[in-house]
Protein backbone atom coordinates (compact mmCIF):
# COMPACT_ATOMS: atom_id res chain seq x y z
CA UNK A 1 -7.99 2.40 27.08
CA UNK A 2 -8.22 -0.93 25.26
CA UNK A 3 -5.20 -2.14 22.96
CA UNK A 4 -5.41 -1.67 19.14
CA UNK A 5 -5.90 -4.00 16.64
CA UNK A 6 -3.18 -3.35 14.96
CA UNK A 7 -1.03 -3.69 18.47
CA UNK A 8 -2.46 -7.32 18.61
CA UNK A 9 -1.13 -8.59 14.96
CA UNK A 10 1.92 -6.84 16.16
CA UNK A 11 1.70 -9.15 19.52
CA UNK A 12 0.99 -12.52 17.83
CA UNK A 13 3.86 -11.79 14.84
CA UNK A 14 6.28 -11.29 16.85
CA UNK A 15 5.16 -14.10 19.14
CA UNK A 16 4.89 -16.30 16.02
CA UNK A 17 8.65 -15.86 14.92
CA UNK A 18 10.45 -14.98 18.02
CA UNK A 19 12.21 -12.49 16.59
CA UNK A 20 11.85 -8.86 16.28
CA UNK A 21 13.64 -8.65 13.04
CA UNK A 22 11.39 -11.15 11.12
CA UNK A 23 8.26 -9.81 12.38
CA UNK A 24 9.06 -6.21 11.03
CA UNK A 25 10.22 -7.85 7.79
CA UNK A 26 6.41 -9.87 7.57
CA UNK A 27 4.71 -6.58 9.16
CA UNK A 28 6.38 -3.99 6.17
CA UNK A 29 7.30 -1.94 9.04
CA UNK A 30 10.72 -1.03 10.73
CA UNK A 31 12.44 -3.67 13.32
CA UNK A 32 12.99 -0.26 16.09
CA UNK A 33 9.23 1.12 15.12
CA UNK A 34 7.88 -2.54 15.78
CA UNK A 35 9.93 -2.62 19.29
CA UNK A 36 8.78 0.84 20.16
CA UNK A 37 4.96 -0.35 19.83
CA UNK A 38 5.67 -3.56 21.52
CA UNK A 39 7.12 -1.90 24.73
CA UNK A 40 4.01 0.95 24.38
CA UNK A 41 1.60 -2.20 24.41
CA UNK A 42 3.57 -3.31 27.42
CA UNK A 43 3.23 -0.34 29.87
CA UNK A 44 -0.26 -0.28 28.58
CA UNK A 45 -1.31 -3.90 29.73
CA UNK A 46 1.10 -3.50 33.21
CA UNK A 47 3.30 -6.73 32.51
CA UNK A 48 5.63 -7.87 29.67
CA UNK A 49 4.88 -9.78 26.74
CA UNK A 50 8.75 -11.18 25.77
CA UNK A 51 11.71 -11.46 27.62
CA UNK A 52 14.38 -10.16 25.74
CA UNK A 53 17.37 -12.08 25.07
CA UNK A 54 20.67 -11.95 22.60
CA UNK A 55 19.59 -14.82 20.41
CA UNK A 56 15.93 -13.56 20.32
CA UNK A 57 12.74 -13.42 22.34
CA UNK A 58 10.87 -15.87 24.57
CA UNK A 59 7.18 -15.43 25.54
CA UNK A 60 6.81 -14.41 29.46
CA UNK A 61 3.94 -16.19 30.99
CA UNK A 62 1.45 -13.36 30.36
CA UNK A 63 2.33 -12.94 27.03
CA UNK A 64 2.10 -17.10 26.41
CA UNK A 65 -1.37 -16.67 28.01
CA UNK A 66 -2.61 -13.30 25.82
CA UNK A 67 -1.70 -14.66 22.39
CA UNK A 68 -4.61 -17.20 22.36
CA UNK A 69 -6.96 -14.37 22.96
CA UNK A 70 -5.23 -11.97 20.72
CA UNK A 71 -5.46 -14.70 17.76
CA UNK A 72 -9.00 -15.53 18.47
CA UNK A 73 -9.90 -11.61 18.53
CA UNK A 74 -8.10 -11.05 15.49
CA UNK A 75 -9.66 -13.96 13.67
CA UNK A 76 -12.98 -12.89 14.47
CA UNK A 77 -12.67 -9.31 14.01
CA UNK A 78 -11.29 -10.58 9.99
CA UNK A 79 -14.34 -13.03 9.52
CA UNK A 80 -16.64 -9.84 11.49
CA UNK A 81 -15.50 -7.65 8.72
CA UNK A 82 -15.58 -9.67 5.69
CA UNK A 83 -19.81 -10.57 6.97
CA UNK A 84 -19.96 -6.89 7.06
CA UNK A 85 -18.32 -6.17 3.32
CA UNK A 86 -20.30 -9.23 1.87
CA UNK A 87 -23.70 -7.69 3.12
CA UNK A 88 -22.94 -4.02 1.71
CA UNK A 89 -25.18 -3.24 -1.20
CA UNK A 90 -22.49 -1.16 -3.22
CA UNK A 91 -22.44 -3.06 -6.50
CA UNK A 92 -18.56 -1.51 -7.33
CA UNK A 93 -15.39 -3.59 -6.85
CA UNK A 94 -12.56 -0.71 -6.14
CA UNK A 95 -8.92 -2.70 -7.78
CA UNK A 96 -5.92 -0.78 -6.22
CA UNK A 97 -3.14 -0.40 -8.66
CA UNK A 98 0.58 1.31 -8.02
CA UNK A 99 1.32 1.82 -11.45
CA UNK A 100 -0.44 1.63 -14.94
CA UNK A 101 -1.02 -2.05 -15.49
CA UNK A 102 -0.97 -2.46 -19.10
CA UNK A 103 0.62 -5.81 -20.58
CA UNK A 104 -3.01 -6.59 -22.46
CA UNK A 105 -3.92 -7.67 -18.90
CA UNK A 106 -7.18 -5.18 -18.11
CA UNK A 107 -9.17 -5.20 -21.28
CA UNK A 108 -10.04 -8.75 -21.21
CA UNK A 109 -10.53 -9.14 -17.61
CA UNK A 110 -12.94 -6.42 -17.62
CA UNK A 111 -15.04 -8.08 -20.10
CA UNK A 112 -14.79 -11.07 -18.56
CA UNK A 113 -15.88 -9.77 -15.02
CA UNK A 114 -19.14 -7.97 -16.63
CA UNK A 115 -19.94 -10.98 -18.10
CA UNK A 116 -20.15 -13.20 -14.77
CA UNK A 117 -21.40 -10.18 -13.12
CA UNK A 118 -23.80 -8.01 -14.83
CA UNK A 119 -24.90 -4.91 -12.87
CA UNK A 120 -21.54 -4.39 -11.46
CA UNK A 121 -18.91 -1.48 -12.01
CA UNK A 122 -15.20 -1.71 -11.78
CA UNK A 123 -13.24 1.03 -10.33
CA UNK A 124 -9.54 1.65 -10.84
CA UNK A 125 -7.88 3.71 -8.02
CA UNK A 126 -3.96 4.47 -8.11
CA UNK A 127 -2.43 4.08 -4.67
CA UNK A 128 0.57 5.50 -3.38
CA UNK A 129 3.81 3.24 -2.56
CA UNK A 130 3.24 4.30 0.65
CA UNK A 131 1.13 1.41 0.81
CA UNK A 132 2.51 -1.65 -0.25
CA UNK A 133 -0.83 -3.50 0.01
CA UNK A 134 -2.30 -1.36 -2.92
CA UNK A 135 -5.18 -0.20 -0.76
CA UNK A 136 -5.91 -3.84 0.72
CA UNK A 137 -4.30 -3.35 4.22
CA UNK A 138 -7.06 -0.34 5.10
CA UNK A 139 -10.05 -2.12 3.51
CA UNK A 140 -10.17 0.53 0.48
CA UNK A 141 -9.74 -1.80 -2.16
CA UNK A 142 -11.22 -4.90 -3.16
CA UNK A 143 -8.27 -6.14 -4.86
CA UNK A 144 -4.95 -4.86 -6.41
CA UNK A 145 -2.54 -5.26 -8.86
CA UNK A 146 1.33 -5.44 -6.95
CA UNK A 147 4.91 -5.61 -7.43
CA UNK A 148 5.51 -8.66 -4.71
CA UNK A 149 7.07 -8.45 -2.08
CA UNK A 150 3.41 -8.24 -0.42
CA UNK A 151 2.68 -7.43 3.27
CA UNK A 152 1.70 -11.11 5.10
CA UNK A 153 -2.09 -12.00 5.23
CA UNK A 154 -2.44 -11.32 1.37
CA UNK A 155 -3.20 -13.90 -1.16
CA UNK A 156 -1.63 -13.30 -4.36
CA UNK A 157 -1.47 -14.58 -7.92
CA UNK A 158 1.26 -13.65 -10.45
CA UNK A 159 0.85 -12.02 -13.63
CA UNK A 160 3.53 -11.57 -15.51
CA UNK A 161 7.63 -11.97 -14.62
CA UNK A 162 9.86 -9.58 -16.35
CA UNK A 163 13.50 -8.16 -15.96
CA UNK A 164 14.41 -5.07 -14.79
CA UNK A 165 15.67 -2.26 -16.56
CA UNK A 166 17.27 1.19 -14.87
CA UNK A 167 16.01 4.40 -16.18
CA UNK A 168 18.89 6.90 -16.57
CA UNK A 169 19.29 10.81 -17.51
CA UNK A 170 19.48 10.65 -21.42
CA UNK A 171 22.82 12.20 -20.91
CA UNK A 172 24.03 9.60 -18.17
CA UNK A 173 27.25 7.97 -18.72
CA UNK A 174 25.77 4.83 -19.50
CA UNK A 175 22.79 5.42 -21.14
CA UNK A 176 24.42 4.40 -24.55
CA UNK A 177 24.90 1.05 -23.81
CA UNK A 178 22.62 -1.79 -24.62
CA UNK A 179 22.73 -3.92 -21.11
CA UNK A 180 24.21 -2.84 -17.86
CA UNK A 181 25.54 -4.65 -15.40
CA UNK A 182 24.29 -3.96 -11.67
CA UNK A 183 27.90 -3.35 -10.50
CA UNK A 184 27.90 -0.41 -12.48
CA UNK A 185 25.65 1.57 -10.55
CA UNK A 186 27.34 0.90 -7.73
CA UNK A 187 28.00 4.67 -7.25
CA UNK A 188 25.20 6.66 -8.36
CA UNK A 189 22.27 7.76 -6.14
CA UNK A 190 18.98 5.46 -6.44
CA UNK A 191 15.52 6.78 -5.74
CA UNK A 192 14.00 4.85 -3.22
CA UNK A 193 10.14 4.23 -2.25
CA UNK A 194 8.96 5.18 0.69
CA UNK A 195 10.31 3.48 4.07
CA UNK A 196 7.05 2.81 4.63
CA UNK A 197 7.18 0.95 1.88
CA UNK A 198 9.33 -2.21 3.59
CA UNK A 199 10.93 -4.91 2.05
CA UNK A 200 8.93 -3.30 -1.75
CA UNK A 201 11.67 -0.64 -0.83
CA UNK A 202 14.50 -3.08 -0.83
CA UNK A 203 13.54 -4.83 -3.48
CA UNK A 204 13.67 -2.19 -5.76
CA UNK A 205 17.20 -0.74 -4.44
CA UNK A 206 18.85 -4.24 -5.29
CA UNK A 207 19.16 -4.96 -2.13
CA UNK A 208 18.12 -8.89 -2.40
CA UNK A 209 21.04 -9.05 -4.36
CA UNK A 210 23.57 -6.61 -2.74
CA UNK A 211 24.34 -5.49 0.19
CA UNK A 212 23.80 -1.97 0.05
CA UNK A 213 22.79 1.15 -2.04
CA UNK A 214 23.32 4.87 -2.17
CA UNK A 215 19.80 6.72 -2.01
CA UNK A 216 19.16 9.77 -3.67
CA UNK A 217 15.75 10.72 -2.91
CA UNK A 218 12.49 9.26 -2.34
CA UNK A 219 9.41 8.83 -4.47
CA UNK A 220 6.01 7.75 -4.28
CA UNK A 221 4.52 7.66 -7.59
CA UNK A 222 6.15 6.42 -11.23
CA UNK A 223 5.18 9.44 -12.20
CA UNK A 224 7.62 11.08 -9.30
CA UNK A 225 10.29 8.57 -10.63
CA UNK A 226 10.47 9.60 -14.01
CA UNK A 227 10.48 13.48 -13.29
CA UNK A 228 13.38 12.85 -10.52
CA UNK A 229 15.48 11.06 -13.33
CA UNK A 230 14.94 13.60 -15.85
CA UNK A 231 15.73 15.95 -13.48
CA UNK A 232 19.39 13.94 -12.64
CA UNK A 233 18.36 13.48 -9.12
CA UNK A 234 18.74 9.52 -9.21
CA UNK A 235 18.55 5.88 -11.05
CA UNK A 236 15.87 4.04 -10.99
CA UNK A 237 14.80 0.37 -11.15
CA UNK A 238 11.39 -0.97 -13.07
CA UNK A 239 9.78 -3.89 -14.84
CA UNK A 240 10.45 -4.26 -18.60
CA UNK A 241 6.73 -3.88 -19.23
CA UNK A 242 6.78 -0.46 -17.57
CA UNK A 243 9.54 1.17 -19.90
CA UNK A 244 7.06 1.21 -22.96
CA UNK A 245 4.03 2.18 -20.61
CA UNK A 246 6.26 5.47 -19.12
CA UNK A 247 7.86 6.84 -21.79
CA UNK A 248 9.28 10.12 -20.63
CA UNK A 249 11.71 13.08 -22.94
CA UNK A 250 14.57 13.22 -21.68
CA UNK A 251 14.91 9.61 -19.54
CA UNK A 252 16.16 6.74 -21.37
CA UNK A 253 15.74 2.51 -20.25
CA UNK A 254 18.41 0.06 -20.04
CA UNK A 255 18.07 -3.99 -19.20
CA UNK A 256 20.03 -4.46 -15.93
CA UNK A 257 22.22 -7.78 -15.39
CA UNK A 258 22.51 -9.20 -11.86
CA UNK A 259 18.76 -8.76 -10.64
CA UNK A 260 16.33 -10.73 -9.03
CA UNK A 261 13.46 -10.20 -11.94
CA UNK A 262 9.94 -8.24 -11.11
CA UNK A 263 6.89 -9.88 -10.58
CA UNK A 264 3.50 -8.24 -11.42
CA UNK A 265 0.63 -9.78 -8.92
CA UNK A 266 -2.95 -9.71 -8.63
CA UNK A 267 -3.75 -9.72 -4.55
CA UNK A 268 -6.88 -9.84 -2.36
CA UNK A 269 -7.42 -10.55 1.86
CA UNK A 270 -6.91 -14.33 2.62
CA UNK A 271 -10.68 -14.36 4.08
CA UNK A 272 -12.22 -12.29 1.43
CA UNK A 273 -14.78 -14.64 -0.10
CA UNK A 274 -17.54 -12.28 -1.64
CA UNK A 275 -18.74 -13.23 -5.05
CA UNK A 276 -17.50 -10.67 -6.60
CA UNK A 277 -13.86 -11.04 -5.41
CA UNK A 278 -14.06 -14.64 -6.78
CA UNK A 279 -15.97 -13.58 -10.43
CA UNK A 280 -12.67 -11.03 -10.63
CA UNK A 281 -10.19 -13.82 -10.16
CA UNK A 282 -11.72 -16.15 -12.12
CA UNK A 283 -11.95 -13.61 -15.43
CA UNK A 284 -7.80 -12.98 -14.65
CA UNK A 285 -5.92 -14.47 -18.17
């Protein structure tokens, strides 16, 4: 049985950074998951890869040999597969989205885009947090609008920086105040993305800027957020923009102090150089 794909970007991050840690922070996936399919792609190939040491990881002669082949492979199977998407005579770019995008930033580009490129159709698809990439990591979108952190391998462009703002019960203890300061959730329950969802996950615990948080629950959608806080399950964290965009009965928005502020992205593959891709980014405001 030959070695995934997704075994051999695997290989070469972990290669890359010499450290299991960093490469599951790049990857968006779990340090002991990554280790686990390192050690699988081991007793498949019949040799190790790394040997294993407190401080880190060194390449073993095999594995110093393989990752030449396992970059080259890679970068051919990319290039392979964006020859293959620009030759596909679907005239429809698919844009991945997480949430609703709002912010005046749609309408225009739109326009623009049916302007440069008349014949073509746009299509908006929501896409679970599960996927951080918005739908780019699996080659079902074309492009996407993200909260950053991104997975690696993604180009991105930001949109629009805003603060954050916790959405609390309307009867929560602080949702009378005007501005509250991160400390003060200290205690209550957060709801959390997916794990799935990686460092996107952390990011919207806090957890750039402390060292830990109490989860609640987790959700995958805004609209799963909003019904969990009405419901008192949990806190949440969003973008300013997105307060005015979800407005829910019963869940109230406050500005937090003592966060790292959101940043709204457009993002597309590296090697994705199709016409189309390119008429999008250039109608972005």
């Amino acid at each position: 049985m030959d070695a995934h794909l997704r075994d051999l970007r695997y290989f070469v991050a972990v290669a890359e950074d010499l450290h299991f840690t960093r490469a599951a922070e790049r990857l968006f996936v779990s340090q002991p998951a990554l280790s686990k399919q390192i050690r699988a792609l081991e007793r498949h190939l019949g040799f190790s890869l790394f040997d294993r040491e407190p401080a880190g990881v060194t390449l073993t002669p095999q594995g110093a040999a393989l990752l030449p082949v396992a970059r080259d492979l890679l970068a051919r199977w990319t290039e392979g597969m964006e020859t293959a998407r620009a030759a596909a005579p679907a005239e429809t770019l698919v844009v991945g989205m997480h949430t609703s995008v709002g912010r005046d930033l749609q309408r225009d580009t739109l326009r623009r885009f049916r302007d440069r490129m008349p014949g073509w159709a746009v299509s908006l698809r929501l896409v679970s947090w599960d996927d951080p990439s918005g739908g780019l990591a699996d080659g079902s979108s074309d492009l996407a609008y993200v909260w950053l952190p991104v997975p690696a391998g993604l180009e991105v462009r930001v949109l629009a920086t805003e603060r954050k703002f916790a959405a609390l019960p309307e009867g929560h203890r602080l949702a009378g105040r005007d501005e509250i300061d991160l400390a003060e959730l200290d205690a209550e329950p957060f709801l959390a993305l997916p794990a799935s969802s990686g460092p996107l996950r952390d990011f919207w615990l806090g957890l750039d800027v402390r060292p830990r948080a109490i989860v609640g629950g987790e959700v995958s959608s805004a609209d799963e957020v909003f019904e969990a806080v009405a419901g008192g399950l949990g806190v949440a964290l969003l973008a300013e923009g997105n307060t005015e965009l979800y407005r829910r009965p019963g869940v109230v928005c406050r500005p937090v102090t003592g966060l790292t502020p959101a940043e709204l992205a457009i993002a597309w593959r590296a090697a994705d150089r199709r016409p189309a891709v390119r008429a999008f980014l250039a109608a972005l405001p």
